[in-house]
C-alpha atoms as a PDB file:
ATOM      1  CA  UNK A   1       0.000   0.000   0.000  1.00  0.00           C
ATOM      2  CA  UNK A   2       1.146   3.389  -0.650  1.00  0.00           C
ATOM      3  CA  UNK A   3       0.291   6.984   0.888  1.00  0.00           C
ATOM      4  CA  UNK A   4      -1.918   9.177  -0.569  1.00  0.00           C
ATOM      5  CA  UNK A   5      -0.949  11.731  -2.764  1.00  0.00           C
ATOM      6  CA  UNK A   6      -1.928  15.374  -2.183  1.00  0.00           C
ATOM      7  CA  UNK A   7      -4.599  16.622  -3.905  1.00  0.00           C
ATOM      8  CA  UNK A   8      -4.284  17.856  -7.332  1.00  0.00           C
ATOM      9  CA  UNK A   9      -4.186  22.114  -6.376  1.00  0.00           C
ATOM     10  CA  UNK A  10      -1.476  20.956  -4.157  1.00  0.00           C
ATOM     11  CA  UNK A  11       2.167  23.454  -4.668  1.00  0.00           C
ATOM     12  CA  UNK A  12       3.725  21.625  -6.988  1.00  0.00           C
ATOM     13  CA  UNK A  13       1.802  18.658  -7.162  1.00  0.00           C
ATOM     14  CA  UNK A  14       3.401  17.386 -10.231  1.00  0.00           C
ATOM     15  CA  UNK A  15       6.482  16.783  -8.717  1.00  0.00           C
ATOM     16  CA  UNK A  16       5.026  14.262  -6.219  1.00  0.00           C
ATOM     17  CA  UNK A  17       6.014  10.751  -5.585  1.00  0.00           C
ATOM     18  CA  UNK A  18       5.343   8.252  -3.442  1.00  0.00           C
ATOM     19  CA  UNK A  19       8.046   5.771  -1.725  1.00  0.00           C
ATOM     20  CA  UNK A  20       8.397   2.663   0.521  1.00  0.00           C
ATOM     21  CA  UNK A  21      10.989   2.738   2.547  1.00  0.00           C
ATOM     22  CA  UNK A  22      10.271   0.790   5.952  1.00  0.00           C
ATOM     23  CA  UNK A  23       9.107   1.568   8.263  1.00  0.00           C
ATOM     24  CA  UNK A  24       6.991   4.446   6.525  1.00  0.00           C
ATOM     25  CA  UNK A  25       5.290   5.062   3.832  1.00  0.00           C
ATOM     26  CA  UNK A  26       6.737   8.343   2.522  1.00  0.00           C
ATOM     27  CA  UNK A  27       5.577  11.385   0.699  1.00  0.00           C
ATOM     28  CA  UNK A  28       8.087  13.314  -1.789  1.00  0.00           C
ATOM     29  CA  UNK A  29       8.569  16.054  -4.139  1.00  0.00           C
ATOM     30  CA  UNK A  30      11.393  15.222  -6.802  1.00  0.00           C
ATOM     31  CA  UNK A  31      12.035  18.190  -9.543  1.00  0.00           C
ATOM     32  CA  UNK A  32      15.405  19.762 -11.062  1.00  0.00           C
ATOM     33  CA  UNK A  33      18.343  17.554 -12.666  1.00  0.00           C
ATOM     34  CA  UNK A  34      21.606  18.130 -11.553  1.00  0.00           C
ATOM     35  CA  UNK A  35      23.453  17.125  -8.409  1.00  0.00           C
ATOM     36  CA  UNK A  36      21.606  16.045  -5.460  1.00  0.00           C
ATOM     37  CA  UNK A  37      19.888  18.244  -3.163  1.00  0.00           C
ATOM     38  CA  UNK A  38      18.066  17.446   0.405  1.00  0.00           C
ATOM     39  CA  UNK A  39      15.189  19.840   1.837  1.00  0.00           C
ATOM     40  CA  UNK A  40      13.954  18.828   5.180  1.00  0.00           C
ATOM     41  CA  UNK A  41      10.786  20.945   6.545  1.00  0.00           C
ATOM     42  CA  UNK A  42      10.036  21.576   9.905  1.00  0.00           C
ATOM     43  CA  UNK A  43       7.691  20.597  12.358  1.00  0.00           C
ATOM     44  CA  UNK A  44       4.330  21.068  12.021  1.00  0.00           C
ATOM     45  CA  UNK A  45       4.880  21.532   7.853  1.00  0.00           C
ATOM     46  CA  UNK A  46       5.440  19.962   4.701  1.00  0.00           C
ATOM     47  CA  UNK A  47       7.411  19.726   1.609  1.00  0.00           C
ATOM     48  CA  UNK A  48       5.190  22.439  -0.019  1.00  0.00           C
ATOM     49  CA  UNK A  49       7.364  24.765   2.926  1.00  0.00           C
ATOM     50  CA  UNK A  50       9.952  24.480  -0.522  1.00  0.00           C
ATOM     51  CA  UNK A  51       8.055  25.347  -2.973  1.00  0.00           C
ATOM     52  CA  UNK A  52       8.497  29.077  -3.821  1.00  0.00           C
ATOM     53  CA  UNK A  53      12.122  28.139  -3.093  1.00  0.00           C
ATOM     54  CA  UNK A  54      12.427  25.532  -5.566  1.00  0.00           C
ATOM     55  CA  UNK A  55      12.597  27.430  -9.032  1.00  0.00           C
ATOM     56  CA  UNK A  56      15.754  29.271  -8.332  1.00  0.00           C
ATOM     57  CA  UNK A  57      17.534  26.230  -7.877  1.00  0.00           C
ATOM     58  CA  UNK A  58      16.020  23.494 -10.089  1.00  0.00           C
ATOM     59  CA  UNK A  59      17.579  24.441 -13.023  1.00  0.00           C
ATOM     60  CA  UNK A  60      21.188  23.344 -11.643  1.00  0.00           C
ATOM     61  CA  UNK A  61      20.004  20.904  -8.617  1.00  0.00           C
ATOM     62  CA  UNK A  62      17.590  17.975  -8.343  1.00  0.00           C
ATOM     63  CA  UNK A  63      15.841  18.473  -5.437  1.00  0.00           C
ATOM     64  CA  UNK A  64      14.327  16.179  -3.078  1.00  0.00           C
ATOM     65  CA  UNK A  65      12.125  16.715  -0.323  1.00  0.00           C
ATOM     66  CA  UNK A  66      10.042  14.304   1.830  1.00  0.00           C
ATOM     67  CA  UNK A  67       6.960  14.906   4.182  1.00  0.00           C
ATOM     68  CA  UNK A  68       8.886  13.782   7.638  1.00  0.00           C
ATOM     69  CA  UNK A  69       7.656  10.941   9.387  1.00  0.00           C
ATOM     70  CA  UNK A  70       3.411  11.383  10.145  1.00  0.00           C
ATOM     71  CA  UNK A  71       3.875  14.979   8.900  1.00  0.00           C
ATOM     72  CA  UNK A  72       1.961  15.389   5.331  1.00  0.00           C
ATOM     73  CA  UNK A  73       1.642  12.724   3.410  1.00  0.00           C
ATOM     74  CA  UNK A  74       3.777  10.109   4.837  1.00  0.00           C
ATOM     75  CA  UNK A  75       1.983   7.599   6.841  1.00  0.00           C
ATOM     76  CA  UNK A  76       4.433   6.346   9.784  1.00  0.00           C
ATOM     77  CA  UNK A  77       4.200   4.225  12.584  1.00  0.00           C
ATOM     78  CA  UNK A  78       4.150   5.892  15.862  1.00  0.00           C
ATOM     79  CA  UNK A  79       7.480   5.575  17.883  1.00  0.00           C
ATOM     80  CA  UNK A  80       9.311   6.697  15.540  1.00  0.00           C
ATOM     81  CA  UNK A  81       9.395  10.735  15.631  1.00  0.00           C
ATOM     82  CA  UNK A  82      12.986  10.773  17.875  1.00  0.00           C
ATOM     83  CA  UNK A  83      15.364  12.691  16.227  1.00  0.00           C
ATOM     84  CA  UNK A  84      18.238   9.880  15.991  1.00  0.00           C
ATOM     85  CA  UNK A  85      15.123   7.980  14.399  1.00  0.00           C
ATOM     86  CA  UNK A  86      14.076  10.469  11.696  1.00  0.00           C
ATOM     87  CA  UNK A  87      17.535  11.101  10.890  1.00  0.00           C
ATOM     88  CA  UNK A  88      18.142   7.303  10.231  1.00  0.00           C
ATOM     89  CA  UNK A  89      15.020   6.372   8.716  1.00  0.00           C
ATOM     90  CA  UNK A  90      15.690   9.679   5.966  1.00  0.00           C
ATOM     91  CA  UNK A  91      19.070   8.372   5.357  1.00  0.00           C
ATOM     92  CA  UNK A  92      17.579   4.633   4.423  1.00  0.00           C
ATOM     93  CA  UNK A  93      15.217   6.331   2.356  1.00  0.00           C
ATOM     94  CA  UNK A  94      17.795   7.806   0.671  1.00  0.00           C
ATOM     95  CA  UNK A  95      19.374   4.442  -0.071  1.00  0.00           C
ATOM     96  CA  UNK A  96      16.014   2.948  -1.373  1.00  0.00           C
ATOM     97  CA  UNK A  97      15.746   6.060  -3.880  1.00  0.00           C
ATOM     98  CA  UNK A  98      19.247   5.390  -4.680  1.00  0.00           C
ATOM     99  CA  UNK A  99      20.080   8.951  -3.663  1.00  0.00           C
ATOM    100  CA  UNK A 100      23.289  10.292  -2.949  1.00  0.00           C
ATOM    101  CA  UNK A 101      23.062  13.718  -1.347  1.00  0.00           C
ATOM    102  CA  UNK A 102      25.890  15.507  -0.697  1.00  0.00           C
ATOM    103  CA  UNK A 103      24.046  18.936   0.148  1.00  0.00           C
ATOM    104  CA  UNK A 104      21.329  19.352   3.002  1.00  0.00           C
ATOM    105  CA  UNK A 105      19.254  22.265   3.447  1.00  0.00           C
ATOM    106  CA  UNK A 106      16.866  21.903   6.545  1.00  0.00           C
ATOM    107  CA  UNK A 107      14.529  24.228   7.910  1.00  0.00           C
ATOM    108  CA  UNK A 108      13.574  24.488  11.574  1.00  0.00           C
ATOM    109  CA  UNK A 109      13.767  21.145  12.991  1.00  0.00           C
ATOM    110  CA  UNK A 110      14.612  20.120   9.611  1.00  0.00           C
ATOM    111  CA  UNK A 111      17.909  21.659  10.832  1.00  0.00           C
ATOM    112  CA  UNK A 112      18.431  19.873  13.491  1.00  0.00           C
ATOM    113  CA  UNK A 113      17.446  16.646  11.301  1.00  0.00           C
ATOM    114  CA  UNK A 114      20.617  17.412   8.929  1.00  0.00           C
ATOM    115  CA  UNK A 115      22.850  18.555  11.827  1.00  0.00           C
ATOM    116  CA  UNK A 116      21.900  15.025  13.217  1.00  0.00           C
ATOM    117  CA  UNK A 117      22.636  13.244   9.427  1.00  0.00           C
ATOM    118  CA  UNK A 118      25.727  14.445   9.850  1.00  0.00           C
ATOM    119  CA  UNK A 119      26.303  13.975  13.350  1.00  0.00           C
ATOM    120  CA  UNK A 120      25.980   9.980  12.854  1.00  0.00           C
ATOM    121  CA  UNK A 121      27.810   9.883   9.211  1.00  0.00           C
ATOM    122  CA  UNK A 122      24.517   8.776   7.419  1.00  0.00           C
ATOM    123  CA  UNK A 123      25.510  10.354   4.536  1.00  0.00           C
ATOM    124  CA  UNK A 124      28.775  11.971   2.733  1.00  0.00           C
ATOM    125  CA  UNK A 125      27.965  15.149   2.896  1.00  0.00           C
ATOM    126  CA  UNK A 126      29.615  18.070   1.127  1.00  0.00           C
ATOM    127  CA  UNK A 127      27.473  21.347   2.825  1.00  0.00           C
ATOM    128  CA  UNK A 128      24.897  21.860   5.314  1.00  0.00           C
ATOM    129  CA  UNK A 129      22.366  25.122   4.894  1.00  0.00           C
ATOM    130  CA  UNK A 130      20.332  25.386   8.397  1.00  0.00           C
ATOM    131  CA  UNK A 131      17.591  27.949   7.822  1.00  0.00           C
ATOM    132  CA  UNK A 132      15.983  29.167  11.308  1.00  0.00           C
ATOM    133  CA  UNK A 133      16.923  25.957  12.801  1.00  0.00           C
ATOM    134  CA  UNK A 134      15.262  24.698  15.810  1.00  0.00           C
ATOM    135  CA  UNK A 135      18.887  23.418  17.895  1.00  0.00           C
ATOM    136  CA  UNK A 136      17.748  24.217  21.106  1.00  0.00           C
ATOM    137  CA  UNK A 137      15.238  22.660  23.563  1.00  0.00           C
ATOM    138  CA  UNK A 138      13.204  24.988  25.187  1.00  0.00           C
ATOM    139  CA  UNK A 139      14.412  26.532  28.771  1.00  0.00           C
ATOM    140  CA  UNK A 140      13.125  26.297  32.258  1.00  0.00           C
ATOM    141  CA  UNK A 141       9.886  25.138  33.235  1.00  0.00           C
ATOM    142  CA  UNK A 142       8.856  25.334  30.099  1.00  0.00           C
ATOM    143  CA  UNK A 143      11.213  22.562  28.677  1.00  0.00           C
ATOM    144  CA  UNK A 144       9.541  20.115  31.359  1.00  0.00           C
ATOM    145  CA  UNK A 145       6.299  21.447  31.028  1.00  0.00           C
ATOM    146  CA  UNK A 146       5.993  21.116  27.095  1.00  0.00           C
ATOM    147  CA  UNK A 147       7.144  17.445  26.187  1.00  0.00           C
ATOM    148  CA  UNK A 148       4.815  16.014  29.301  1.00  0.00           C
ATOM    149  CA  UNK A 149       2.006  18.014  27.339  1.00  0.00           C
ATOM    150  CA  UNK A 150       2.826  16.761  24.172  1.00  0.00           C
ATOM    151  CA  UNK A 151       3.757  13.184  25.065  1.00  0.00           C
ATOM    152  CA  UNK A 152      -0.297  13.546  26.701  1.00  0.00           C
ATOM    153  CA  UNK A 153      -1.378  14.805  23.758  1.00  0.00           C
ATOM    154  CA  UNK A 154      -0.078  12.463  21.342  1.00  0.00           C
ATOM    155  CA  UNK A 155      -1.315   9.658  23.613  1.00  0.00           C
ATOM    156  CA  UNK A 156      -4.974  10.856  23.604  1.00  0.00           C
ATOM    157  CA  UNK A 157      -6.251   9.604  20.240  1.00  0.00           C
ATOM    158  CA  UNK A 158      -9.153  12.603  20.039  1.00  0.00           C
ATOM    159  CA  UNK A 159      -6.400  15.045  20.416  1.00  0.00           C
ATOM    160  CA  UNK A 160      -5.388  15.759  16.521  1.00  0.00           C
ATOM    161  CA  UNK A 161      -9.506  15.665  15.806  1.00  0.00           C
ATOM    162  CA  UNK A 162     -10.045  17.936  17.950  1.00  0.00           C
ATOM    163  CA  UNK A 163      -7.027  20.471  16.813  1.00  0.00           C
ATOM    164  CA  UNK A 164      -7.301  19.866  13.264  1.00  0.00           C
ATOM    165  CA  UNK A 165     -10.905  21.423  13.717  1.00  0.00           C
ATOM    166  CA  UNK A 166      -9.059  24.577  14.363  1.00  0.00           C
ATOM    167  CA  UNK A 167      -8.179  25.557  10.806  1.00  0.00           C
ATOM    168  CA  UNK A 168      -9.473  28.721   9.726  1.00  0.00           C
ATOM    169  CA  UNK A 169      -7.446  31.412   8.348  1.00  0.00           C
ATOM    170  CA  UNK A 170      -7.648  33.682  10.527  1.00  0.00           C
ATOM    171  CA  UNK A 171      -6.507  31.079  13.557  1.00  0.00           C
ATOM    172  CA  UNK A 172      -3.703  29.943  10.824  1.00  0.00           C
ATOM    173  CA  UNK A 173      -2.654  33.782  10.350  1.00  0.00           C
ATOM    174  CA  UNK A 174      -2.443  34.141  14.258  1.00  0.00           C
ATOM    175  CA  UNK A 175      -0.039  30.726  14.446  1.00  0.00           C
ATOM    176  CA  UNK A 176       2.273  32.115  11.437  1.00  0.00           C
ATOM    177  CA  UNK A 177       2.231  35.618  12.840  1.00  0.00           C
ATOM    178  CA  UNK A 178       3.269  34.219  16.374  1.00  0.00           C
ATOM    179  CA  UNK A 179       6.636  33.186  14.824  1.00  0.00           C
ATOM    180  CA  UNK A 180       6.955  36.373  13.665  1.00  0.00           C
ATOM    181  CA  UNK A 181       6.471  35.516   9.786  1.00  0.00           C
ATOM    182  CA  UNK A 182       3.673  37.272   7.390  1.00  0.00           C
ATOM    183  CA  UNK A 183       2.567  34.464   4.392  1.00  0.00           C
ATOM    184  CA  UNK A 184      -0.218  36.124   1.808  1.00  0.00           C
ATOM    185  CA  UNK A 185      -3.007  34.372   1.630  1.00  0.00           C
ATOM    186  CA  UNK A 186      -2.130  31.190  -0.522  1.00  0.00           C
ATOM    187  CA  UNK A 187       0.747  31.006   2.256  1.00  0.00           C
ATOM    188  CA  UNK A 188      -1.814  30.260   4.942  1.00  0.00           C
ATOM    189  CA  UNK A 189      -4.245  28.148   2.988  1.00  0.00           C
ATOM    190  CA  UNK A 190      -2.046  25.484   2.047  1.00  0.00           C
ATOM    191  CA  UNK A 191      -0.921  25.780   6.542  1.00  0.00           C
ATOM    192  CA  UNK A 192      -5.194  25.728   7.298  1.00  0.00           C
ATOM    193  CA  UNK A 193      -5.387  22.363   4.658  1.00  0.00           C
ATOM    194  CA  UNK A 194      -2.290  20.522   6.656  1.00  0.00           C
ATOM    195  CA  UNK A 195      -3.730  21.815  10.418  1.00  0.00           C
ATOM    196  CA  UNK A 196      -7.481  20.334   8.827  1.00  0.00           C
ATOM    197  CA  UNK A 197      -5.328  16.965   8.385  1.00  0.00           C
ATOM    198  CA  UNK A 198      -5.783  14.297  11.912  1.00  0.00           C
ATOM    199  CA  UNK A 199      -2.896  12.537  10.958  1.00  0.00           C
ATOM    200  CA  UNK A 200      -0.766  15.790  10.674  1.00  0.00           C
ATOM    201  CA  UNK A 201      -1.591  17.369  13.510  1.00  0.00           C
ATOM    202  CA  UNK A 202      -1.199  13.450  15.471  1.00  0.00           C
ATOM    203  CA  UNK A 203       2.384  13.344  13.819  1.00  0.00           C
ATOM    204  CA  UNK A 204       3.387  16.947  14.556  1.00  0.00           C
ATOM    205  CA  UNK A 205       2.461  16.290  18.151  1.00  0.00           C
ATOM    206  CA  UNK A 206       4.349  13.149  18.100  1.00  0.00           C
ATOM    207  CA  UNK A 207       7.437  14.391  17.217  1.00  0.00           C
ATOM    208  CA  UNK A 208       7.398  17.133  19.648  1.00  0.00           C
ATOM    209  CA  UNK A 209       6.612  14.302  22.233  1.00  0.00           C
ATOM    210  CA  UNK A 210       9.798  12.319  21.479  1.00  0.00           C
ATOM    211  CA  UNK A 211      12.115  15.246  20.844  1.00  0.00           C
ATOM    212  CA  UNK A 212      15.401  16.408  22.095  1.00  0.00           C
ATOM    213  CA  UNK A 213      18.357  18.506  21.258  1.00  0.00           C
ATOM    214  CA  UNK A 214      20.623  17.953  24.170  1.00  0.00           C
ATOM    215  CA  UNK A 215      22.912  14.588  22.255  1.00  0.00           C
ATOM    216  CA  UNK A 216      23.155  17.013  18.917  1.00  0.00           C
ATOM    217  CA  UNK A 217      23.993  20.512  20.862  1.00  0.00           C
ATOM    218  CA  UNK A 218      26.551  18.631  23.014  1.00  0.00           C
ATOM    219  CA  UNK A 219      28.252  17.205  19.533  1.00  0.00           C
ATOM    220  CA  UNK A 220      28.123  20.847  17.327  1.00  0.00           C
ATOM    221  CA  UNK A 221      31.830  21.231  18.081  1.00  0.00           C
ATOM    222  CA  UNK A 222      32.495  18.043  16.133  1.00  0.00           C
ATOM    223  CA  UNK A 223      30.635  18.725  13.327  1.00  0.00           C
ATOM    224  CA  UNK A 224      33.458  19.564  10.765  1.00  0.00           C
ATOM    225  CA  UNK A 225      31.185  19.854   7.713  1.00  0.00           C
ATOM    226  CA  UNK A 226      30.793  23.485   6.193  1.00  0.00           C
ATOM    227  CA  UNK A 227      27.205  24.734   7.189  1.00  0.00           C
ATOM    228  CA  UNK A 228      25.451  28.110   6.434  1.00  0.00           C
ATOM    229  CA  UNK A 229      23.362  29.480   8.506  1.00  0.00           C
ATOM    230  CA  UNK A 230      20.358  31.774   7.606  1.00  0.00           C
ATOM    231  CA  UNK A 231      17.764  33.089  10.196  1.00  0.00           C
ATOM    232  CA  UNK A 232      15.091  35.594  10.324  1.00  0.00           C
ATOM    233  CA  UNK A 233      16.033  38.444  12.161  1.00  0.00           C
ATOM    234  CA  UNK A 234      12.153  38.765  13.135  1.00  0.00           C
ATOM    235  CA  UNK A 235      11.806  35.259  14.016  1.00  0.00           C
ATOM    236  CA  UNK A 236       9.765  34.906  17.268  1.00  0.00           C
ATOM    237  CA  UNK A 237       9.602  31.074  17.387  1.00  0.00           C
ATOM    238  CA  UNK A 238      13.678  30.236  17.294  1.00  0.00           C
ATOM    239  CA  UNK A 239      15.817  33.688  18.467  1.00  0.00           C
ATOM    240  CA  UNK A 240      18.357  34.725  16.262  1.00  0.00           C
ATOM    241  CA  UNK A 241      21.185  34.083  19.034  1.00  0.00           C
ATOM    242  CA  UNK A 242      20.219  30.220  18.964  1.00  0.00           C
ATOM    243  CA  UNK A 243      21.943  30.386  15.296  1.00  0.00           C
ATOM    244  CA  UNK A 244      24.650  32.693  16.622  1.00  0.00           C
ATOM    245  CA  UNK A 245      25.682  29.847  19.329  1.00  0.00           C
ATOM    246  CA  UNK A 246      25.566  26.775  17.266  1.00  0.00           C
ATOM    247  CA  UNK A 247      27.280  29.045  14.751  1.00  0.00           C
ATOM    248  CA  UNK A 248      30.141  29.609  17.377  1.00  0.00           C
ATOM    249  CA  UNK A 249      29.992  26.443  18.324  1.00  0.00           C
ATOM    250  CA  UNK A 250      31.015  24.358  14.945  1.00  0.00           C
ATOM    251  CA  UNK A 251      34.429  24.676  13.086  1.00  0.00           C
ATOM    252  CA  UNK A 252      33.065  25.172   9.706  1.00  0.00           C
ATOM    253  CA  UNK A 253      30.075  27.566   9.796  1.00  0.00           C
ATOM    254  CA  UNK A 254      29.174  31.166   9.127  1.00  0.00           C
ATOM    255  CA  UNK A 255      26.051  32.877   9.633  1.00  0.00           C
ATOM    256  CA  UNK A 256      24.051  35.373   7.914  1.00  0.00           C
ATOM    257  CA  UNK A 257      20.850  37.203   9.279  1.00  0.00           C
ATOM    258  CA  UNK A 258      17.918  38.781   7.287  1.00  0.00           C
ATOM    259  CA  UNK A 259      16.398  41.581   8.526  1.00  0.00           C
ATOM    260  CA  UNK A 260      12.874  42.185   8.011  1.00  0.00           C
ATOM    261  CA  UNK A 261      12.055  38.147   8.084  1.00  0.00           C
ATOM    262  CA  UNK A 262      10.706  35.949  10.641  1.00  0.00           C
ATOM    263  CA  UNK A 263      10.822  32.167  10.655  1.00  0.00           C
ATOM    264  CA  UNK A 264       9.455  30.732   7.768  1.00  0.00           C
ATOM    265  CA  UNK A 265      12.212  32.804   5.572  1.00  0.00           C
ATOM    266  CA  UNK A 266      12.652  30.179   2.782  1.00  0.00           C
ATOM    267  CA  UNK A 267       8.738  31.398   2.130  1.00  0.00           C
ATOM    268  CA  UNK A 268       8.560  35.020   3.064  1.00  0.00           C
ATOM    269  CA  UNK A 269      11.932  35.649   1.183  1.00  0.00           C
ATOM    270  CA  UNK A 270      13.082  32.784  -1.278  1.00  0.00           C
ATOM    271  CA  UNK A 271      14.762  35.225  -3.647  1.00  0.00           C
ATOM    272  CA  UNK A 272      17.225  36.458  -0.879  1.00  0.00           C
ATOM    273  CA  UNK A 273      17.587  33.069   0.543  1.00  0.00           C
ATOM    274  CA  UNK A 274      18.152  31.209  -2.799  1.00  0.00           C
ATOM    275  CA  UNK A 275      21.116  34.068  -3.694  1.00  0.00           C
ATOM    276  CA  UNK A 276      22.891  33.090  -0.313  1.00  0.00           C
ATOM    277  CA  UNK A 277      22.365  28.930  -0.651  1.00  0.00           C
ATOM    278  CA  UNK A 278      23.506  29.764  -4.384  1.00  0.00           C
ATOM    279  CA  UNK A 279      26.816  31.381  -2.904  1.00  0.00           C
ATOM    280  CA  UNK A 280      27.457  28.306  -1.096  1.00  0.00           C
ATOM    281  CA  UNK A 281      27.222  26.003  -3.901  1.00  0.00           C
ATOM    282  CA  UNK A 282      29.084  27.925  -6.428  1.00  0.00           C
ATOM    283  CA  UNK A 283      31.864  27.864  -3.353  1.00  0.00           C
ATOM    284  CA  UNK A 284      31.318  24.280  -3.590  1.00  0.00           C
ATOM    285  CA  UNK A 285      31.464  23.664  -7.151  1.00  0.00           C
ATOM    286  CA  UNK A 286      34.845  25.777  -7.411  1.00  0.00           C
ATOM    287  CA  UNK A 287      36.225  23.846  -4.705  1.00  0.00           C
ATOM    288  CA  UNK A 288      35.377  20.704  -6.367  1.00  0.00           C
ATOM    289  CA  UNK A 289      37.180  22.245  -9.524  1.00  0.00           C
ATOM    290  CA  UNK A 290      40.701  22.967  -8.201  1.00  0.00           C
END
């Protein structure tokens, strides 16, 4: 059996694909030709979080970017939302594609996701790109207080009916606008249509039940592959000084701030993040050259 594909108005529905790799049932958007590109989403999004993205780089990269585990399209087992996990089971699907990337670009705790790839050697990579990653867990009480809520809410199987029921755009545009990022109104459609989704909202809530940064912000200082970092200046979910400190922290990696953008950048400002992820790969490709 395979998952369901989106419907047919879905961002660049064309480009979808579905893929069995054990022990899901994945979701994925395949376009471009060229070499090998990764895009891992964040919580609580999608693969469509690419798509205005996309077109300044598929004309030199094939791009591939999956649904994560229960988030989406991808059907997935519960149990398996830990970070080590997601990171592992990405990497095998990589292998059943027959995939070889040597790039990742990861938003949110998509970041953390190809921090983590790279943390266990899953796969030879060449370049990380960490837009408004999601690296640290959250402090205080509130770091106890918001996995037991989560883990409680993931348990309680009339939880995600009850949330997804909470769609409308204007309760969308409040959720965006509380991480400081303004979508138009296609932007927060496509968010209302995954929030309407049970098994989204059941799969966001698992992963925040089984995840934690602590293992991957302990090994950042022995992460030697060049990464990139890019972060909203306006974000209000993930402050810029989280970037700044894992920044600091790792051998290899620079950081670069856009004013003006909060943190869904790669969708409020795709033209000024493509020209910075486009810097990095011509870098790359000289490099590679020599």
């Amino acid at each position: 059996m395979t998952p369901p594909l989106p419907p047919e108005d879905w961002p660049l529905r064309s480009a979808s694909r579905a893929v069995a790799s054990a022990p899901h049932r994945w979701h994925l958007q395949v376009t471009g030709t060229g070499p090998e590109i990764l895009l891992l989403h964040g919580a609580g999004a999608s693969s469509h979080t690419w798509h205005r993205l996309i077109p300044y780089l598929d004309d030199r990269y094939r791009l591939i970017a999956p649904d994560l585990p229960g988030h989406g399209f991808t059907q997935s087992p519960r149990g398996r939302s830990g970070l080590p996990q997601v990171a592992r089971d990405i990497a095998a699907l990589m292998q059943t594609m027959e995939a070889a990337p040597r790039i990742v670009i990861g938003h949110s705790a998509g970041g953390a996701i190809a921090l983590e790839i790279a943390r266990q050697g899953l796969l030879a990579l060449d370049r990380l790109v960490v837009i408004n990653g999601a690296l640290e867990d959250f402090r205080g009480p509130a770091g106890v207080v918001f996995p037991i809520m989560a883990r409680v809410m993931a348990m309680n199987p009339l939880t995600g009916l009850f949330l997804s029921r909470g769609s409308s755009e204007s309760q969308v545009r409040s959720m965006i606008g509380a991480t400081g990022s303004n979508l138009d109104a296609d932007g927060l459609a496509v968010y209302a249509r995954l929030i309407a989704r049970r098994s989204h909202v059941d799969g966001t809530l698992a992963m925040m039940a089984q995840w934690s940064l602590r293992e991957l912000g302990a090994a950042l200082p022995r992460i030697d592959v060049p990464t990139l970092f890019l972060h909203g200046a306006n974000d209000q979910a993930v402050a810029l000084s989280v970037a700044e400190r894992a920044a600091a922290s790792m051998p290899e990696a620079r950081l670069v701030g856009f004013a003006g953008v909060g943190h869904l950048a790669q969708e409020e400002a795709p033209d000024r993040v493509a020209a910075e992820v486009l810097k990095v790969l011509d870098d790359r490709a000289q490099a590679a050259a020599e």
